[in-house]
C-alpha atoms as a PDB file:
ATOM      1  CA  UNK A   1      84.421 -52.267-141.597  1.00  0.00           C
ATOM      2  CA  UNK A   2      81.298 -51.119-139.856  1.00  0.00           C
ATOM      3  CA  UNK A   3      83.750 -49.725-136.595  1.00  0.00           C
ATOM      4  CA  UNK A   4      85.570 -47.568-139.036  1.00  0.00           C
ATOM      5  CA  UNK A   5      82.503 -46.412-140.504  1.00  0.00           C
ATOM      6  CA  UNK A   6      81.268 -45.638-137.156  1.00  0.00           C
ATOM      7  CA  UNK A   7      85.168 -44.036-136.052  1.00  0.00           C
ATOM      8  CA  UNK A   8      84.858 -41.434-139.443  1.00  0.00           C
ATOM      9  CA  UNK A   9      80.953 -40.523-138.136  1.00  0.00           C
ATOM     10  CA  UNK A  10      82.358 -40.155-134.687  1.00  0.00           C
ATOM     11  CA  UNK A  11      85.087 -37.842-136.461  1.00  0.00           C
ATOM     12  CA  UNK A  12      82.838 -35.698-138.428  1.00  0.00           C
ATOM     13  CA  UNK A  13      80.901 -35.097-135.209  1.00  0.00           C
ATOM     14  CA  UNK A  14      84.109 -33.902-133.565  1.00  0.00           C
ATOM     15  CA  UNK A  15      85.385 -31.964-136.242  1.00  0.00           C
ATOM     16  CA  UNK A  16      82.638 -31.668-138.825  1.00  0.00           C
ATOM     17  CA  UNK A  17      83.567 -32.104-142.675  1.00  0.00           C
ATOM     18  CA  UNK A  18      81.583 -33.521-144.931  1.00  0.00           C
ATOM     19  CA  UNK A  19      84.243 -35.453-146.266  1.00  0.00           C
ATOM     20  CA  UNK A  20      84.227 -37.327-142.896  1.00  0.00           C
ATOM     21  CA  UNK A  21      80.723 -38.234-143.435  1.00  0.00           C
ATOM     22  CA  UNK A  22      81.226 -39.295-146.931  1.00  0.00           C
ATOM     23  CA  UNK A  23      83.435 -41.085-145.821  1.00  0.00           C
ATOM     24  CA  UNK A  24      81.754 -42.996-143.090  1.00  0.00           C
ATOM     25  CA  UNK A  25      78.527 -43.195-145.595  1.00  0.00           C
ATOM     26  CA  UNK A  26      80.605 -44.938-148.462  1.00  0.00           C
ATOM     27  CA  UNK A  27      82.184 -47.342-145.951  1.00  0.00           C
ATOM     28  CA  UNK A  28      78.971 -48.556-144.398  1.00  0.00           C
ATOM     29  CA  UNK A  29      77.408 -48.663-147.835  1.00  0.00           C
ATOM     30  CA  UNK A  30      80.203 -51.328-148.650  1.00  0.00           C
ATOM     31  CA  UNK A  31      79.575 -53.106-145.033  1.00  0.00           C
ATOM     32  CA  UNK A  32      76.018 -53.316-146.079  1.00  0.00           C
ATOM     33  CA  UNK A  33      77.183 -54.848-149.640  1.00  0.00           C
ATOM     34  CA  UNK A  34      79.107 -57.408-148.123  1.00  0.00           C
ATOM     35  CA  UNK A  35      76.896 -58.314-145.497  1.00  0.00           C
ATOM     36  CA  UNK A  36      74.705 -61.522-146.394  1.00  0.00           C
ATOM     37  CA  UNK A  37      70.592 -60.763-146.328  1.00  0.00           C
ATOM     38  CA  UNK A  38      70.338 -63.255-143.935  1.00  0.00           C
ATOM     39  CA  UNK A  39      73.306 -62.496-141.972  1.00  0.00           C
ATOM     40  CA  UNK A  40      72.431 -61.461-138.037  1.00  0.00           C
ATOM     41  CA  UNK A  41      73.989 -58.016-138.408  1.00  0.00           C
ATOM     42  CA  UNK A  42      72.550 -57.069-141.209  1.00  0.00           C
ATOM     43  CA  UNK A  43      70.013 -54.772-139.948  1.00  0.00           C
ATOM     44  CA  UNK A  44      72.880 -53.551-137.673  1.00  0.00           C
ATOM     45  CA  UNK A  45      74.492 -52.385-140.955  1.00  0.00           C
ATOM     46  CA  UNK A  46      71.542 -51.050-142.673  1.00  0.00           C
ATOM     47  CA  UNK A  47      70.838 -48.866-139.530  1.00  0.00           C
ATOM     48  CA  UNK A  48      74.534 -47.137-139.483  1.00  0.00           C
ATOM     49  CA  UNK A  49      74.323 -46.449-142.610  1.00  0.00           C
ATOM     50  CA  UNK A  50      70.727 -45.091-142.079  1.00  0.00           C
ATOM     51  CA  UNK A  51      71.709 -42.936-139.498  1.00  0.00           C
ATOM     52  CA  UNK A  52      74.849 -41.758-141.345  1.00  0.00           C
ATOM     53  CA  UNK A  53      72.211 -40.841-144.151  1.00  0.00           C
ATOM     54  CA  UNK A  54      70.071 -38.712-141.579  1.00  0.00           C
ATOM     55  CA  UNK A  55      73.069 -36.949-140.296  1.00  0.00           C
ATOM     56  CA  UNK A  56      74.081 -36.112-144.409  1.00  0.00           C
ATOM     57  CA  UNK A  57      70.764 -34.823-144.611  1.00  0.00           C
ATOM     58  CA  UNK A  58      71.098 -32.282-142.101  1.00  0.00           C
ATOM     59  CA  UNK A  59      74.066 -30.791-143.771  1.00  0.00           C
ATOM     60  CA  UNK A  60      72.398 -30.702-147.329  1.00  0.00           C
ATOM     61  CA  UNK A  61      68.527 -30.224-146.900  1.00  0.00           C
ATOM     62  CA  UNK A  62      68.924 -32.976-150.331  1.00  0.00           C
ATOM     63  CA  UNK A  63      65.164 -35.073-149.482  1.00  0.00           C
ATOM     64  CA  UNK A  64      66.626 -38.069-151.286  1.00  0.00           C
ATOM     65  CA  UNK A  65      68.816 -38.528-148.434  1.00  0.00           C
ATOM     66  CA  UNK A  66      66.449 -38.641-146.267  1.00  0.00           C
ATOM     67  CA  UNK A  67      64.054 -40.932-147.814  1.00  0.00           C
ATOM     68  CA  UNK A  68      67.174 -43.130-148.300  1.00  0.00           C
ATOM     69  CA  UNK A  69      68.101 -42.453-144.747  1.00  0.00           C
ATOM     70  CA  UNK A  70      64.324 -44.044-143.727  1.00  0.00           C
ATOM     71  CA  UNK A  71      64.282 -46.549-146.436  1.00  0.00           C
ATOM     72  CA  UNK A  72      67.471 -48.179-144.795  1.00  0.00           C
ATOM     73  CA  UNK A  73      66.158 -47.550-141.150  1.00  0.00           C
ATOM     74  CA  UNK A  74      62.897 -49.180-141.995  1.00  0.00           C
ATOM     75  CA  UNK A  75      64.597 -52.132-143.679  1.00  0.00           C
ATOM     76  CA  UNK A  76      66.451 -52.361-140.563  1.00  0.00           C
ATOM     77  CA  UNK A  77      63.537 -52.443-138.374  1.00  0.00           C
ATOM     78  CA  UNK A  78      61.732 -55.314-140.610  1.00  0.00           C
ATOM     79  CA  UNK A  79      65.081 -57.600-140.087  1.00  0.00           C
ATOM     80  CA  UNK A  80      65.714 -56.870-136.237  1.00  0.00           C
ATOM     81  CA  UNK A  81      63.478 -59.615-134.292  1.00  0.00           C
ATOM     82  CA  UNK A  82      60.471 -58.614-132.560  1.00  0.00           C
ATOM     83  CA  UNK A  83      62.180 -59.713-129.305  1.00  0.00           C
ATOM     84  CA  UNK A  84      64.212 -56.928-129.613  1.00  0.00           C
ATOM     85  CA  UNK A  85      62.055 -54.766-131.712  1.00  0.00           C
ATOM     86  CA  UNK A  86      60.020 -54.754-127.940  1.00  0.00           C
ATOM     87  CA  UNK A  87      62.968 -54.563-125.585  1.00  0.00           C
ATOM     88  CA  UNK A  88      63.657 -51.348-127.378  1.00  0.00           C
ATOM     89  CA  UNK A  89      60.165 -49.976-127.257  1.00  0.00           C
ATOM     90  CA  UNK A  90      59.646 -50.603-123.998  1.00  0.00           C
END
Protein backbone atom coordinates (compact mmCIF):
# COMPACT_ATOMS: atom_id res chain seq x y z
CA UNK A 1 0.00 0.00 0.00
CA UNK A 2 2.66 2.45 1.01
CA UNK A 3 4.54 1.83 -2.82
CA UNK A 4 1.35 2.92 -4.43
CA UNK A 5 1.05 5.75 -2.24
CA UNK A 6 4.50 6.64 -3.03
CA UNK A 7 3.82 5.68 -7.23
CA UNK A 8 0.53 8.42 -7.14
CA UNK A 9 3.13 11.16 -5.25
CA UNK A 10 5.70 10.25 -7.82
CA UNK A 11 2.75 10.88 -10.44
CA UNK A 12 1.57 14.14 -9.21
CA UNK A 13 5.19 15.29 -9.34
CA UNK A 14 5.32 14.30 -13.00
CA UNK A 15 2.15 15.54 -13.99
CA UNK A 16 0.81 17.62 -11.14
CA UNK A 17 -3.02 17.24 -10.11
CA UNK A 18 -4.16 17.45 -7.00
CA UNK A 19 -6.18 14.56 -7.39
CA UNK A 20 -2.87 12.59 -7.63
CA UNK A 21 -1.90 13.84 -4.32
CA UNK A 22 -5.17 13.13 -2.77
CA UNK A 23 -4.80 10.30 -3.84
CA UNK A 24 -1.43 9.30 -2.58
CA UNK A 25 -2.45 11.24 0.87
CA UNK A 26 -5.67 9.01 1.39
CA UNK A 27 -3.70 5.85 0.60
CA UNK A 28 -0.90 6.42 3.05
CA UNK A 29 -3.43 7.63 5.58
CA UNK A 30 -4.94 3.99 5.30
CA UNK A 31 -1.18 2.41 5.36
CA UNK A 32 -0.74 4.33 8.51
CA UNK A 33 -4.27 2.88 9.86
CA UNK A 34 -3.32 -0.49 9.27
CA UNK A 35 0.04 -0.35 10.41
CA UNK A 36 0.44 -1.67 14.15
CA UNK A 37 1.99 1.21 16.74
CA UNK A 38 4.57 -1.00 17.40
CA UNK A 39 5.14 -2.26 14.03
CA UNK A 40 8.95 -1.42 12.60
CA UNK A 41 7.61 0.61 9.68
CA UNK A 42 5.49 2.53 11.29
CA UNK A 43 7.35 5.67 11.42
CA UNK A 44 8.19 4.81 7.75
CA UNK A 45 4.43 5.29 7.17
CA UNK A 46 3.83 8.24 9.27
CA UNK A 47 6.72 10.03 7.38
CA UNK A 48 5.14 9.41 3.67
CA UNK A 49 2.28 10.49 4.64
CA UNK A 50 3.99 13.53 6.35
CA UNK A 51 5.72 14.44 3.44
CA UNK A 52 2.68 13.91 1.17
CA UNK A 53 1.03 16.48 3.69
CA UNK A 54 3.95 19.09 3.11
CA UNK A 55 3.77 18.73 -0.57
CA UNK A 56 -0.49 19.38 -0.21
CA UNK A 57 0.46 22.30 1.61
CA UNK A 58 2.33 23.89 -1.00
CA UNK A 59 -0.52 23.70 -3.39
CA UNK A 60 -3.14 25.14 -0.84
CA UNK A 61 -1.32 27.61 1.60
CA UNK A 62 -4.29 25.56 4.14
CA UNK A 63 -1.82 25.79 7.75
CA UNK A 64 -3.68 22.74 9.02
CA UNK A 65 -1.86 20.80 6.56
CA UNK A 66 1.05 21.73 7.55
CA UNK A 67 0.82 21.36 11.18
CA UNK A 68 -0.56 17.89 10.27
CA UNK A 69 2.25 17.49 7.85
CA UNK A 70 4.83 18.13 11.14
CA UNK A 71 2.66 16.43 13.59
CA UNK A 72 3.12 13.12 11.51
CA UNK A 73 6.89 13.90 10.74
CA UNK A 74 7.56 14.46 14.38
CA UNK A 75 5.71 11.30 15.39
CA UNK A 76 7.88 9.70 12.96
CA UNK A 77 11.01 10.96 14.32
CA UNK A 78 10.00 9.87 18.10
CA UNK A 79 9.46 6.07 16.69
CA UNK A 80 12.65 5.84 14.34
CA UNK A 81 15.61 4.56 16.77
CA UNK A 82 18.24 6.83 17.78
CA UNK A 83 20.69 4.57 15.88
CA UNK A 84 19.30 5.78 12.95
CA UNK A 85 17.96 9.02 14.16
CA UNK A 86 22.19 9.67 14.22
CA UNK A 87 23.19 7.91 11.03
CA UNK A 88 20.91 10.41 9.42
CA UNK A 89 22.20 13.45 11.20
CA UNK A 90 25.46 12.81 10.69
Amino acid sequence: MRNLGSALLSRHEHSGGVERLDAAIEIHRQALDATPAEHADRPTCLALLGEALHRRYHGSRDVALLDEAIDMLRMALSGTPPTIRNAAAG
